[in-house]
C-alpha atoms as a PDB file:
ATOM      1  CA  UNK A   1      24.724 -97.839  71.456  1.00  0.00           C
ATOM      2  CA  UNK A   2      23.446-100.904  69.376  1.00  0.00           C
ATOM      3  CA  UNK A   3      26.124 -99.960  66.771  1.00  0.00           C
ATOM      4  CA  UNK A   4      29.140-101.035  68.709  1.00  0.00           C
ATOM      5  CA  UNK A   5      31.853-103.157  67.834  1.00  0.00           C
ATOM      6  CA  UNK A   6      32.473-106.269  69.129  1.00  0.00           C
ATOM      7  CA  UNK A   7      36.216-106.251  68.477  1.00  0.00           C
ATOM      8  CA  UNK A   8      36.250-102.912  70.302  1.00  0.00           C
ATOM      9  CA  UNK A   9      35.105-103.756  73.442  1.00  0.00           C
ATOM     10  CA  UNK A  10      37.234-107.139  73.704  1.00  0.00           C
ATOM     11  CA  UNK A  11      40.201-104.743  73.109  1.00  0.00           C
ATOM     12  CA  UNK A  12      39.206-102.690  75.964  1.00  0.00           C
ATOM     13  CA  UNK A  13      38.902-105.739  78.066  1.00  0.00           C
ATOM     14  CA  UNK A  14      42.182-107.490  76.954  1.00  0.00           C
ATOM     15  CA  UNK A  15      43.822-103.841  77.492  1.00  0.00           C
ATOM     16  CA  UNK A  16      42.423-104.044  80.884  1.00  0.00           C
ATOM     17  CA  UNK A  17      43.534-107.293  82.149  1.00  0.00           C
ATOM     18  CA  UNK A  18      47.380-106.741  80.832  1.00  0.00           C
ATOM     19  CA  UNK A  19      47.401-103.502  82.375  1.00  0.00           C
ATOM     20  CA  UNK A  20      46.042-104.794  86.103  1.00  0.00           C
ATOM     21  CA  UNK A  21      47.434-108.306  86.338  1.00  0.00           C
ATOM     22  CA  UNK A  22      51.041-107.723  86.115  1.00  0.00           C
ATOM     23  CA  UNK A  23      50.658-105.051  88.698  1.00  0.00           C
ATOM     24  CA  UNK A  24      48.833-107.634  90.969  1.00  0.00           C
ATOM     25  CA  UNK A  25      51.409-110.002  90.368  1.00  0.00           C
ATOM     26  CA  UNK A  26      54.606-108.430  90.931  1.00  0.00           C
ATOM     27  CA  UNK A  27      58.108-109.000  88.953  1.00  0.00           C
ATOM     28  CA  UNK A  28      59.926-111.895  87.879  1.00  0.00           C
ATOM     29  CA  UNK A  29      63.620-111.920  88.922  1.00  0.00           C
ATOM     30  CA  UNK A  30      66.016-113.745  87.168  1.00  0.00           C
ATOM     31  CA  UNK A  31      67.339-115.935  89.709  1.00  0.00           C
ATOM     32  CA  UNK A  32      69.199-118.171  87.447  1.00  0.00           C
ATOM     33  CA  UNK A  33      70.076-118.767  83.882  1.00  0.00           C
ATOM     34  CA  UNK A  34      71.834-121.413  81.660  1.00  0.00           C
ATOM     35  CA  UNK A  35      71.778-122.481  77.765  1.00  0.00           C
ATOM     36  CA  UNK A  36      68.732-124.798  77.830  1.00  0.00           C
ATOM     37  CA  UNK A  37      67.324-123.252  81.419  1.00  0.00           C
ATOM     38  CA  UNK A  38      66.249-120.254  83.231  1.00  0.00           C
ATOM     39  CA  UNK A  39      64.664-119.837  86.942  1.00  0.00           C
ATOM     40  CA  UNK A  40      62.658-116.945  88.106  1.00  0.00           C
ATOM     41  CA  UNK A  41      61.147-115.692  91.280  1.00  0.00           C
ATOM     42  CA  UNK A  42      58.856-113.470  92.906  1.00  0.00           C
ATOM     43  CA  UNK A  43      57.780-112.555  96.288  1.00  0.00           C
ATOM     44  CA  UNK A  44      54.560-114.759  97.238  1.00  0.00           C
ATOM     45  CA  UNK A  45      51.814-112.422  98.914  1.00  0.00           C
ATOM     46  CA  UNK A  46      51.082-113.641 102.806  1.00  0.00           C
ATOM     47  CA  UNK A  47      53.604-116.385 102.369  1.00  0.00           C
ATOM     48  CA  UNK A  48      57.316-116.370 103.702  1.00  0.00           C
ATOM     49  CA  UNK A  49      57.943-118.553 100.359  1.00  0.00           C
ATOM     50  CA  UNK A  50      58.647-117.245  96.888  1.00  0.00           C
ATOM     51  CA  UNK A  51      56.438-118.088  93.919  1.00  0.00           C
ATOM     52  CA  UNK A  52      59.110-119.557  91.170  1.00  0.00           C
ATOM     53  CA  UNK A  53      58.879-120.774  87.678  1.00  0.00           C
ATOM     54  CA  UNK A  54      61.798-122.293  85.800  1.00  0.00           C
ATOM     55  CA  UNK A  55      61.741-123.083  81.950  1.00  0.00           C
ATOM     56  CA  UNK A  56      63.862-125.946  80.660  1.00  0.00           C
ATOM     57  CA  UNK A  57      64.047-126.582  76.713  1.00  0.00           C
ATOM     58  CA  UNK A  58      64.861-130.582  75.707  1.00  0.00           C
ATOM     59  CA  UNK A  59      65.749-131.776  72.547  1.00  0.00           C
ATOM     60  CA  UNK A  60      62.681-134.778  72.761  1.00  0.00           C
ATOM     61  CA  UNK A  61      59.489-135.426  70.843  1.00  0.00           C
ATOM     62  CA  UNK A  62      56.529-134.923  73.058  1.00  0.00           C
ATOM     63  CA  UNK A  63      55.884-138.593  73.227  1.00  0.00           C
ATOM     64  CA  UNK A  64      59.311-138.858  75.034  1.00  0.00           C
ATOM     65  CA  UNK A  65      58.203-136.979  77.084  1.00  0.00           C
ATOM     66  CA  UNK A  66      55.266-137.303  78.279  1.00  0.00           C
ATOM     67  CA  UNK A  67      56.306-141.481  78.544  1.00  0.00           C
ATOM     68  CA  UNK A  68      58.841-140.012  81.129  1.00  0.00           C
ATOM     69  CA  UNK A  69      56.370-138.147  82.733  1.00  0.00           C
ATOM     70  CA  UNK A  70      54.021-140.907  82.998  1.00  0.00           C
ATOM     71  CA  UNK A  71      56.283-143.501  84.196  1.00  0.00           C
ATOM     72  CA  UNK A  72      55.549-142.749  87.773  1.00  0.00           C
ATOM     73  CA  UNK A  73      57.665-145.808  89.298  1.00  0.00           C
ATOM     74  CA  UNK A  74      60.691-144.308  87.399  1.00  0.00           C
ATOM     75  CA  UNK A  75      60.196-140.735  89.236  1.00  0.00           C
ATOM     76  CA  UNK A  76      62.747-141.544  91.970  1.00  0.00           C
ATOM     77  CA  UNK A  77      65.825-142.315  89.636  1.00  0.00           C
ATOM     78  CA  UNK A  78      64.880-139.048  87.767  1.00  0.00           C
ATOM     79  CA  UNK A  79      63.494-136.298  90.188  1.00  0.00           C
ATOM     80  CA  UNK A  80      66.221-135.592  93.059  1.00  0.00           C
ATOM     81  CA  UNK A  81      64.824-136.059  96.606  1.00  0.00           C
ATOM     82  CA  UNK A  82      61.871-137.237  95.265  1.00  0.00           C
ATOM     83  CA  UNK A  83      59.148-139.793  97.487  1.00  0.00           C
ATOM     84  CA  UNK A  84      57.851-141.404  95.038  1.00  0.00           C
ATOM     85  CA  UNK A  85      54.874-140.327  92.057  1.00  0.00           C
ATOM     86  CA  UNK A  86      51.320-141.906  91.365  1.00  0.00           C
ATOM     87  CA  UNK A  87      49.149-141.630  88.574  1.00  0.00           C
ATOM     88  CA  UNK A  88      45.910-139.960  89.925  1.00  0.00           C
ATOM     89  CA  UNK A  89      44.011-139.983  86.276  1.00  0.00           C
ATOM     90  CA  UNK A  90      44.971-141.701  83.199  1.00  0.00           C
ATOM     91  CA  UNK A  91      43.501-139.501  80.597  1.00  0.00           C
ATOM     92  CA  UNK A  92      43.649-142.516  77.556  1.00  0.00           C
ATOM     93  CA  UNK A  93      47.280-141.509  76.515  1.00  0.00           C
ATOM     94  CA  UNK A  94      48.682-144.868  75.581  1.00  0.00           C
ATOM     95  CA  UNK A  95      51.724-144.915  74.014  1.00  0.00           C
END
């Protein structure tokens, strides 16, 4: 058994993990969709909540946006509803 292949056995495992996690997971329903922006949900296990993701494509360099991201005393003109943000770490991204 010394003769085994590396690649072989990190198939087997990759095979594995895409067969069981999607069925541990359940499926994503298109809740809503749009040019630049699409929402989907899933029921959330012991939870009366869903679990949702939504995916919105900008036309901004990353710089953009992480400087809106950062700006955490601009958060309330920018995120509806929103109470507020703080920076917890500051990670050395400057500009």
């Amino acid at each position: 058994m010394k003769n085994y292949c590396p690649w072989l056995v990190t198939l087997g495992l990759l095979t594995t993990l895409l067969v069981t996690v999607p069925a541990q997971a359940g499926e994503w329903e298109l809740v809503y969709a749009a040019d630049n922006l699409s929402v989907q949900r899933r029921d959330y296990a012991g939870s009366e909540l869903d679990e949702i993701v939504g995916v919105v494509r900008v036309k901004a360099t990353l710089n953009a946006v992480v400087a809106l991201l950062k700006d955490a005393q601009f958060n309330r003109e920018w995120v509806y509803r929103s109470g507020g943000a703080q920076v917890l770490q500051d990670w050395g991204y400057r500009q």
